[in-house]
C-alpha atoms as a PDB file:
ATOM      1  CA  UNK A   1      19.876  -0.233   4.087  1.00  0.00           C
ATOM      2  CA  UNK A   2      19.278  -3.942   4.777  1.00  0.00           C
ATOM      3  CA  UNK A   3      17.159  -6.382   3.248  1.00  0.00           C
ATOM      4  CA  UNK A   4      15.225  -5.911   6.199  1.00  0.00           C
ATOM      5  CA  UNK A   5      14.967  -2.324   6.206  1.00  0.00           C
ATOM      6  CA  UNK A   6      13.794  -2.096   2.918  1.00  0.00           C
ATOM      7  CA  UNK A   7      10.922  -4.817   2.685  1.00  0.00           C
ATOM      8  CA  UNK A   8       9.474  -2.796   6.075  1.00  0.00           C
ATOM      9  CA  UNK A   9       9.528   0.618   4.013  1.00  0.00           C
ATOM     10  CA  UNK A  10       8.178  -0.867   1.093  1.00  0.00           C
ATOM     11  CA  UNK A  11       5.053  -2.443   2.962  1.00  0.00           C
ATOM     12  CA  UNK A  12       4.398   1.588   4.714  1.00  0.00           C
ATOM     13  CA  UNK A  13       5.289   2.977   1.117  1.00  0.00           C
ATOM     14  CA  UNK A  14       2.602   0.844  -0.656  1.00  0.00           C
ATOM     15  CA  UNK A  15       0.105   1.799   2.249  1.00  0.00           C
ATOM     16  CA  UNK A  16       0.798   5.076   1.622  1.00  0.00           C
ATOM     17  CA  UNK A  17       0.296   4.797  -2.078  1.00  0.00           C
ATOM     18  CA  UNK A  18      -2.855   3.018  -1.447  1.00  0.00           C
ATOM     19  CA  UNK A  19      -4.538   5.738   0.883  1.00  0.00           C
ATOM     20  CA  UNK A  20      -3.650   8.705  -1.870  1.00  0.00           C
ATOM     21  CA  UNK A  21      -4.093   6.876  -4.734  1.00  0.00           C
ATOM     22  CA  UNK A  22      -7.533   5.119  -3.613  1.00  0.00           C
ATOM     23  CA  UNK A  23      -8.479   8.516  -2.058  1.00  0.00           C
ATOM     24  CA  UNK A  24      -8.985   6.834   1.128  1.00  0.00           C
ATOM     25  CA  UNK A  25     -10.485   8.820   4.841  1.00  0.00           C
ATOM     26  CA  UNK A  26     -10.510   7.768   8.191  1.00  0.00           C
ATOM     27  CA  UNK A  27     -12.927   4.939   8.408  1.00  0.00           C
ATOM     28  CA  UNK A  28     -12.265   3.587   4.942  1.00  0.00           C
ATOM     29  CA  UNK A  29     -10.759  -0.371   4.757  1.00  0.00           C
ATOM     30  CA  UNK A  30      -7.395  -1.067   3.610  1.00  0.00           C
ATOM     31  CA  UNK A  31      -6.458  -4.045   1.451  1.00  0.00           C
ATOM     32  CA  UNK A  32      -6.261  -7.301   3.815  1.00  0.00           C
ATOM     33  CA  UNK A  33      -2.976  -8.419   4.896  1.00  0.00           C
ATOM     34  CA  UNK A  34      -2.880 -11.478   2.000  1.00  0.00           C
ATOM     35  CA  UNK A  35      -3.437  -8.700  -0.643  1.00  0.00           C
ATOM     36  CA  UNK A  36      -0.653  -6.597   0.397  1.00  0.00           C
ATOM     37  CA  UNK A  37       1.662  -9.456   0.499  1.00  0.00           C
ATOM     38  CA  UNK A  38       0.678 -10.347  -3.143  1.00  0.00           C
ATOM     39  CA  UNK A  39       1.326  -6.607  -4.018  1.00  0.00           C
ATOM     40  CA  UNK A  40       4.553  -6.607  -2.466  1.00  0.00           C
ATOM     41  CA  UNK A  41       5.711 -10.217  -3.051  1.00  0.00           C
ATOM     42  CA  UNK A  42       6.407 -10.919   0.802  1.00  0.00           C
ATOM     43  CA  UNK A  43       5.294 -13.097   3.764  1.00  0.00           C
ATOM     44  CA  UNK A  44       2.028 -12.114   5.458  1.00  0.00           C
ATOM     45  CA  UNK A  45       4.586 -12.421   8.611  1.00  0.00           C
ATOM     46  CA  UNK A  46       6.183  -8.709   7.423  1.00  0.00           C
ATOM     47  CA  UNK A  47       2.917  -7.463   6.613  1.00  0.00           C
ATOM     48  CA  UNK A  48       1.663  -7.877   9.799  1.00  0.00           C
ATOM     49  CA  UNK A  49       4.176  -6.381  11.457  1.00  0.00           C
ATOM     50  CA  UNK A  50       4.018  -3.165   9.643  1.00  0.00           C
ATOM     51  CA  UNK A  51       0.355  -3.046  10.648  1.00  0.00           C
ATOM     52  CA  UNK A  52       1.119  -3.486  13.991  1.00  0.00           C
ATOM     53  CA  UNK A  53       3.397  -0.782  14.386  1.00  0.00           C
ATOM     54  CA  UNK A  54       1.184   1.527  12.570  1.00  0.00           C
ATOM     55  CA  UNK A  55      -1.579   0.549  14.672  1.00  0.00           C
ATOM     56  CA  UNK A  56       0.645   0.935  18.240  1.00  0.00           C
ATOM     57  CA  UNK A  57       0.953   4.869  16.258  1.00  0.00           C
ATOM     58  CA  UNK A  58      -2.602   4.908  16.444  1.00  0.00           C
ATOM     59  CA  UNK A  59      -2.818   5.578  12.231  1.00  0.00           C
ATOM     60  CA  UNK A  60      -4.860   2.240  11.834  1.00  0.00           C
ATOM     61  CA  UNK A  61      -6.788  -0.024  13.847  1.00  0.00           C
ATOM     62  CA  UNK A  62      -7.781  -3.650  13.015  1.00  0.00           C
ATOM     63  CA  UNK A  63     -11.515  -4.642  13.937  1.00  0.00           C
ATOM     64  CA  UNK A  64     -12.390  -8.482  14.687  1.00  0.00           C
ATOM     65  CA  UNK A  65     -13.584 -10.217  11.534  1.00  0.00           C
ATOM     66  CA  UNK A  66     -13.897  -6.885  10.126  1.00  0.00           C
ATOM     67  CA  UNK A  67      -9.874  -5.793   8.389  1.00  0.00           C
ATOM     68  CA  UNK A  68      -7.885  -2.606   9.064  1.00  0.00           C
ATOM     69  CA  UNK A  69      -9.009   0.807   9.084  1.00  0.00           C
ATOM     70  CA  UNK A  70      -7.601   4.440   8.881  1.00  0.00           C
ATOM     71  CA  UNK A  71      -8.191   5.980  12.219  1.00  0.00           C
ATOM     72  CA  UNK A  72      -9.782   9.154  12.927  1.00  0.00           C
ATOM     73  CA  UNK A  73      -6.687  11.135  13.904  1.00  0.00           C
ATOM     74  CA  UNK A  74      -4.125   9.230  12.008  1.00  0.00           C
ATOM     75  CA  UNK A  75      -5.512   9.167   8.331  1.00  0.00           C
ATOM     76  CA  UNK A  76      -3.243  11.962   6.860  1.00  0.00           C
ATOM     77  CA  UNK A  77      -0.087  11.017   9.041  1.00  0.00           C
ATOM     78  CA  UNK A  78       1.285   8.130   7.125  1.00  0.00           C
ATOM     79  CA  UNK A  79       3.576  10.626   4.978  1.00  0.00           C
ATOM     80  CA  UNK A  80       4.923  12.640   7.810  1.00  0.00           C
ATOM     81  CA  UNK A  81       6.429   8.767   9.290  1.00  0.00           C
ATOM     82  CA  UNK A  82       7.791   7.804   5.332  1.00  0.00           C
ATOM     83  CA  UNK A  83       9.770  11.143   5.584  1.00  0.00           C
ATOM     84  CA  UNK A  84      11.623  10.237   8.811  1.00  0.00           C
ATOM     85  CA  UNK A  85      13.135   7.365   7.198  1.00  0.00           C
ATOM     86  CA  UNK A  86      14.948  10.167   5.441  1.00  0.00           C
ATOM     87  CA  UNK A  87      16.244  12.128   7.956  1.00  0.00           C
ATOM     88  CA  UNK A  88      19.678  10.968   6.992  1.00  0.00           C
ATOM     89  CA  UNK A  89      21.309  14.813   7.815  1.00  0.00           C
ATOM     90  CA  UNK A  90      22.979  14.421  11.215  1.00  0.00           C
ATOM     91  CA  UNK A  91      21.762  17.675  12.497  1.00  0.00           C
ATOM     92  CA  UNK A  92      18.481  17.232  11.212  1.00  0.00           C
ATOM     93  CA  UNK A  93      18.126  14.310  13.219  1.00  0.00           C
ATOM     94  CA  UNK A  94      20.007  15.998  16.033  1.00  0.00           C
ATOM     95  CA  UNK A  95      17.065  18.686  15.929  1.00  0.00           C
ATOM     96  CA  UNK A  96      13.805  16.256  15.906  1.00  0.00           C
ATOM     97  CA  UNK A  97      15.492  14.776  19.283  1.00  0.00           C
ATOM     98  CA  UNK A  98      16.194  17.866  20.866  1.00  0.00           C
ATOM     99  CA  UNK A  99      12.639  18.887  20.052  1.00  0.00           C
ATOM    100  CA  UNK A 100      11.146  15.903  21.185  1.00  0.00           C
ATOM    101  CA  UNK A 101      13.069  16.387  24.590  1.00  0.00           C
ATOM    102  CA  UNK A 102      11.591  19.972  24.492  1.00  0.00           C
ATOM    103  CA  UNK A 103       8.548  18.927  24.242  1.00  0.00           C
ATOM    104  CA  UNK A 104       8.270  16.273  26.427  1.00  0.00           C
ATOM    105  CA  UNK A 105       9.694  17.978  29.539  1.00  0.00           C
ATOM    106  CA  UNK A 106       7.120  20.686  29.017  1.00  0.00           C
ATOM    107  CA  UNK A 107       4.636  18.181  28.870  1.00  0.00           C
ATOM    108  CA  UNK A 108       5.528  16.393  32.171  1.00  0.00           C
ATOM    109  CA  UNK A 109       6.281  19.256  33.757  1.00  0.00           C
ATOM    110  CA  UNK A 110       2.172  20.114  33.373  1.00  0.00           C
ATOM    111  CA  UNK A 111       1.316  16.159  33.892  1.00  0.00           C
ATOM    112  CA  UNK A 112       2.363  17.057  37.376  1.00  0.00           C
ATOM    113  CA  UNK A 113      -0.181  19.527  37.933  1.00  0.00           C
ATOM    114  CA  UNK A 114      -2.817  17.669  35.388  1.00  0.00           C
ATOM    115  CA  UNK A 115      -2.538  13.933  35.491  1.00  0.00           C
ATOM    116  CA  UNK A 116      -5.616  11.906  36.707  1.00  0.00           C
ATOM    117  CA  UNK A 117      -5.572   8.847  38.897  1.00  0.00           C
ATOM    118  CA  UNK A 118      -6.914   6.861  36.281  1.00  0.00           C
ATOM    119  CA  UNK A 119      -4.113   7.926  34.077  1.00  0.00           C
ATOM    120  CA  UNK A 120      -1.213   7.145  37.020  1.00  0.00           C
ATOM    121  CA  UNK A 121      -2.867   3.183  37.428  1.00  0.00           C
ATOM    122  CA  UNK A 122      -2.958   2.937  33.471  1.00  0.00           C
ATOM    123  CA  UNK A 123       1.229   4.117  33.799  1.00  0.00           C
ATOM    124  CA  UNK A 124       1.901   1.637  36.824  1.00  0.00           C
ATOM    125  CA  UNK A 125       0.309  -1.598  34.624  1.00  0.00           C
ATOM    126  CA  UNK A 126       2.489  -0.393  31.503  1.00  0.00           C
ATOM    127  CA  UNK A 127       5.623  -0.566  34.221  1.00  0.00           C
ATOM    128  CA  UNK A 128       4.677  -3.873  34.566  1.00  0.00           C
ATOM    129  CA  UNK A 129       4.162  -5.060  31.480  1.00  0.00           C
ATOM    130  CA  UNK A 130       7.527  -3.507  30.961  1.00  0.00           C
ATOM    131  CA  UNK A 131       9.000  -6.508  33.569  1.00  0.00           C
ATOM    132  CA  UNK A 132       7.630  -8.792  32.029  1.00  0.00           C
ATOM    133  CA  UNK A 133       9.148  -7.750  28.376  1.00  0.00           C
ATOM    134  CA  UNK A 134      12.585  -7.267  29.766  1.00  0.00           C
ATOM    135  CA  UNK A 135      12.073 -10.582  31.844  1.00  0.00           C
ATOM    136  CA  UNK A 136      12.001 -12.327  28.481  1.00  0.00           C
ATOM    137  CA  UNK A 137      14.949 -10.394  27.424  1.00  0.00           C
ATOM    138  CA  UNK A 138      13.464  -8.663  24.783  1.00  0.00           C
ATOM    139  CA  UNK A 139      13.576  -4.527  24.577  1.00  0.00           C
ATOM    140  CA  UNK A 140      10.113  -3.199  25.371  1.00  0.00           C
ATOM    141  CA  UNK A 141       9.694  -0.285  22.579  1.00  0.00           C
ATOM    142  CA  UNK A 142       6.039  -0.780  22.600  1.00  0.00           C
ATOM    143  CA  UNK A 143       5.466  -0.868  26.417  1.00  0.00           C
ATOM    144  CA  UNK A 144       8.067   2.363  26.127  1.00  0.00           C
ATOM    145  CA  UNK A 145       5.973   4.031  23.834  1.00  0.00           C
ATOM    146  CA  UNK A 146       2.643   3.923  25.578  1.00  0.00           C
ATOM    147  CA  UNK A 147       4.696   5.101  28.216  1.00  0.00           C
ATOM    148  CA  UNK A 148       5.605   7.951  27.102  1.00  0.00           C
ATOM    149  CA  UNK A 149       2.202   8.546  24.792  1.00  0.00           C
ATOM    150  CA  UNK A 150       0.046   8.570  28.033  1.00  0.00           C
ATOM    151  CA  UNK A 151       2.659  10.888  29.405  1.00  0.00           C
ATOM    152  CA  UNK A 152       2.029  13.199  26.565  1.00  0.00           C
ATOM    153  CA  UNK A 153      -1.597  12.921  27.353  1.00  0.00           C
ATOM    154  CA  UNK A 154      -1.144  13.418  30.963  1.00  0.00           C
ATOM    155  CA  UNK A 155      -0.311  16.812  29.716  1.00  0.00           C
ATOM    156  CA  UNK A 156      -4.133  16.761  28.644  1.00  0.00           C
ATOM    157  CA  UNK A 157      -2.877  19.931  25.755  1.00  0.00           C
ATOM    158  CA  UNK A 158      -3.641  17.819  22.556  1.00  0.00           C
ATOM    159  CA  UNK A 159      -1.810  20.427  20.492  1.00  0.00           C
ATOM    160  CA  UNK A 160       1.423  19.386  22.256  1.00  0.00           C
ATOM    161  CA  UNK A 161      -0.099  15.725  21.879  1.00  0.00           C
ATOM    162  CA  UNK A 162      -0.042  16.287  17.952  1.00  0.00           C
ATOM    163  CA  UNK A 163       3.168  17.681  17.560  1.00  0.00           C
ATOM    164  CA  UNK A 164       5.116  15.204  19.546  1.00  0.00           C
ATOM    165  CA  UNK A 165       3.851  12.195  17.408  1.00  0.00           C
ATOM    166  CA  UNK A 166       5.399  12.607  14.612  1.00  0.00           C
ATOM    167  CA  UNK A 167       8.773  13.463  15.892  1.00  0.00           C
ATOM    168  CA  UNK A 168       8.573   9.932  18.323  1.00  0.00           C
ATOM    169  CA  UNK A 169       7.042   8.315  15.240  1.00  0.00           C
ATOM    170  CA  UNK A 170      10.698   8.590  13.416  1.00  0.00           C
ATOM    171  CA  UNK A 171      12.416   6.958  16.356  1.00  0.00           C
ATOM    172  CA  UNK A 172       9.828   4.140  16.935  1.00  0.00           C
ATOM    173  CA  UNK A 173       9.704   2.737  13.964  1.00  0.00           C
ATOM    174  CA  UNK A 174      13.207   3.122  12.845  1.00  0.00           C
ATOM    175  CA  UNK A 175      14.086   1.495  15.795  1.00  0.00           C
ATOM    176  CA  UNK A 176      11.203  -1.080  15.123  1.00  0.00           C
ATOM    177  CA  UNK A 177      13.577  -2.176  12.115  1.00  0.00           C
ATOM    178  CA  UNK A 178      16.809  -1.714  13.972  1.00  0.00           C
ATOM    179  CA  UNK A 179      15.380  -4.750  16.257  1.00  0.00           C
ATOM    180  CA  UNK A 180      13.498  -6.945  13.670  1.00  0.00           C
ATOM    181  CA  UNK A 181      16.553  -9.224  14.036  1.00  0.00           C
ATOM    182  CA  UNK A 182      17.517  -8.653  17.625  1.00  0.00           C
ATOM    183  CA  UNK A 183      15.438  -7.512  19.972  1.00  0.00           C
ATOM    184  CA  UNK A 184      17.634  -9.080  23.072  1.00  0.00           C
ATOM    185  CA  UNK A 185      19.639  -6.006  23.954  1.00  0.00           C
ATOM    186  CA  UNK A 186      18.480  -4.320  26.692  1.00  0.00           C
ATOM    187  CA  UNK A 187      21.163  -1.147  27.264  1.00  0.00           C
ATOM    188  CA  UNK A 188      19.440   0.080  30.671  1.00  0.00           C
ATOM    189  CA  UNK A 189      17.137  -0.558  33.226  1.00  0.00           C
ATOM    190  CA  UNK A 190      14.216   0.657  31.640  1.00  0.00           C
ATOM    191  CA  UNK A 191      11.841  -0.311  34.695  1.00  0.00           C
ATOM    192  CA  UNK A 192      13.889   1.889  37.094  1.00  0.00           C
ATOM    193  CA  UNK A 193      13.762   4.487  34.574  1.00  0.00           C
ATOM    194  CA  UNK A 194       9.940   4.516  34.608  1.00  0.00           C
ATOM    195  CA  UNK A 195       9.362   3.589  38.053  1.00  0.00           C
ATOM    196  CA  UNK A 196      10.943   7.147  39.100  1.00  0.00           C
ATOM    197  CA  UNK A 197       9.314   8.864  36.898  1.00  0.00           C
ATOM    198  CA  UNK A 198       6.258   6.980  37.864  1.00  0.00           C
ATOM    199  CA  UNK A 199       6.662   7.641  41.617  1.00  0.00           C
ATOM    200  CA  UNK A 200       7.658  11.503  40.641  1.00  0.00           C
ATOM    201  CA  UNK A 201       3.971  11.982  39.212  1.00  0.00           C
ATOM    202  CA  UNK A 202       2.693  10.533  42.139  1.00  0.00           C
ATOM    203  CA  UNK A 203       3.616  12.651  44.513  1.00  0.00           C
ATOM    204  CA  UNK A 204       3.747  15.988  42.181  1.00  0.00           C
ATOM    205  CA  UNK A 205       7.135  16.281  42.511  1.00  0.00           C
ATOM    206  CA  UNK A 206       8.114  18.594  39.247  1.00  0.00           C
ATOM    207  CA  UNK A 207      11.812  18.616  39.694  1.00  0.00           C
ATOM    208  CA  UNK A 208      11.962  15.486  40.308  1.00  0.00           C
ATOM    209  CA  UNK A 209       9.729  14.191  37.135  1.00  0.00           C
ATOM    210  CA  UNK A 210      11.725  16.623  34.974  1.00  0.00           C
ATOM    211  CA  UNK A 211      15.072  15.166  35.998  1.00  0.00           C
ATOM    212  CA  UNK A 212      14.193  11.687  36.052  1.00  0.00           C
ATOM    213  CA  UNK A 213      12.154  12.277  32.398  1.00  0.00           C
ATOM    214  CA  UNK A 214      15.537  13.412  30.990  1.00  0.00           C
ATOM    215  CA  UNK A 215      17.664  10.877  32.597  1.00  0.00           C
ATOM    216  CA  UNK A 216      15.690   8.471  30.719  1.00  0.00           C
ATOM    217  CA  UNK A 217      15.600  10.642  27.615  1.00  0.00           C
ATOM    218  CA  UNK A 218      19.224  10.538  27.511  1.00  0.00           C
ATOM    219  CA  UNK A 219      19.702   6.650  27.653  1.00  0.00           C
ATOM    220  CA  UNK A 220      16.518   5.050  26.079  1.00  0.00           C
ATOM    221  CA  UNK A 221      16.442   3.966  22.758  1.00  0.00           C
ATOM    222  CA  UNK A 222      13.531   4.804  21.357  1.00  0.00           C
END
């Protein structure tokens, strides 16, 4: 594991420590972003970016002039992401994946039935936030995440909802770390990828969702 790698897990290991050992709920304050780089003996700069990628996973959120809080629905979730670091076992990650893909099909295959108009706009301004990432070069995990969480959604069965976050959790953030160095490569066209799904839910076409879902399944990254 890199140098990298391991200040990142450190910073969501701590957190986690914090929560149990502090007895912390949802609602409760976390230590501010200079006292967990004391802690931790590392730049604010890493700090922050752990934060942010817990809050993009909906486990935190940070209030204006106020610090960081455990969220509602992710206060007991921290632990399920620290144990996807160690999926090491090839077929165990082989089987969150497949599961994921499972999942997610299912889901989209109801979003075409279920998914509001409100929900479609919401998907059409993430595909073009997505140019503008990719514009710059950069891969867009986090515009590819809300992608797909709102597709989830779009399902509008929260059970589903619940299960499929921790499973995308382990490929978001590894691959957070994976790009804390290099986030230039961009491996395929991402926008296209959305776009047909996009246009797919549009005009309720099932088949066509499902097969453009998993064409994008198999290439993306995250």
């Amino acid at each position: 594991m890199s140098k990298t790698n391991k200040v990142y897990l450190n910073i969501l290991k701590e957190i986690d420590r914090i929560i149990h050992a502090d007895q912390l709920s949802p609602g409760d304050k976390l230590p501010s972003e200079r006292e967990l780089a004391e802690r931790l003996n590392v730049g604010r700069s890493s700090v922050r970016e752990a934060l942010r990628s817990l809050e993009l996973l909906d486990l935190i959120e940070t209030r204006k002039g106020e610090g960081t809080f455990i969220v509602e629905s992710g206060g007991h979730k921290l632990a399920e992401i620290l144990a996807s670091f160690f999926l090491r076992d090839i077929k165990a990650r082989q089987d969150v994946v497949e599961t994921r893909n499972i999942i997610e099909t299912e889901a989209i295959r109801l979003a075409c039935k279920r998914i509001t108009s409100d929900q479609l706009n919401k998907l059409r301004d993430i595909i073009q936030q997505t140019v503008s990432k990719c514009a710059g070069g950069k891969y867009p995990i986090e515009e590819d995440y809300l992608f797909h969480k709102l597709l989830m959604e779009a399902s509008h069965n929260r059970l589903m909802l619940n299960i499929w976050r921790p499973l995308v959790a382990f490929s978001k953030v590894a691959l957070k770390v994976s790009l804390a160095q290099d986030e230039s490569k961009i491996e395929h066209n991402i926008v296209e990828e959305h776009d047909a799904i996009y246009q797919a839910l549009v005009s309720k076409d099932e088949p066509s969702a499902v097969a453009s879902l998993q064409y994008h399944l198999k290439n993306s990254r995250l």
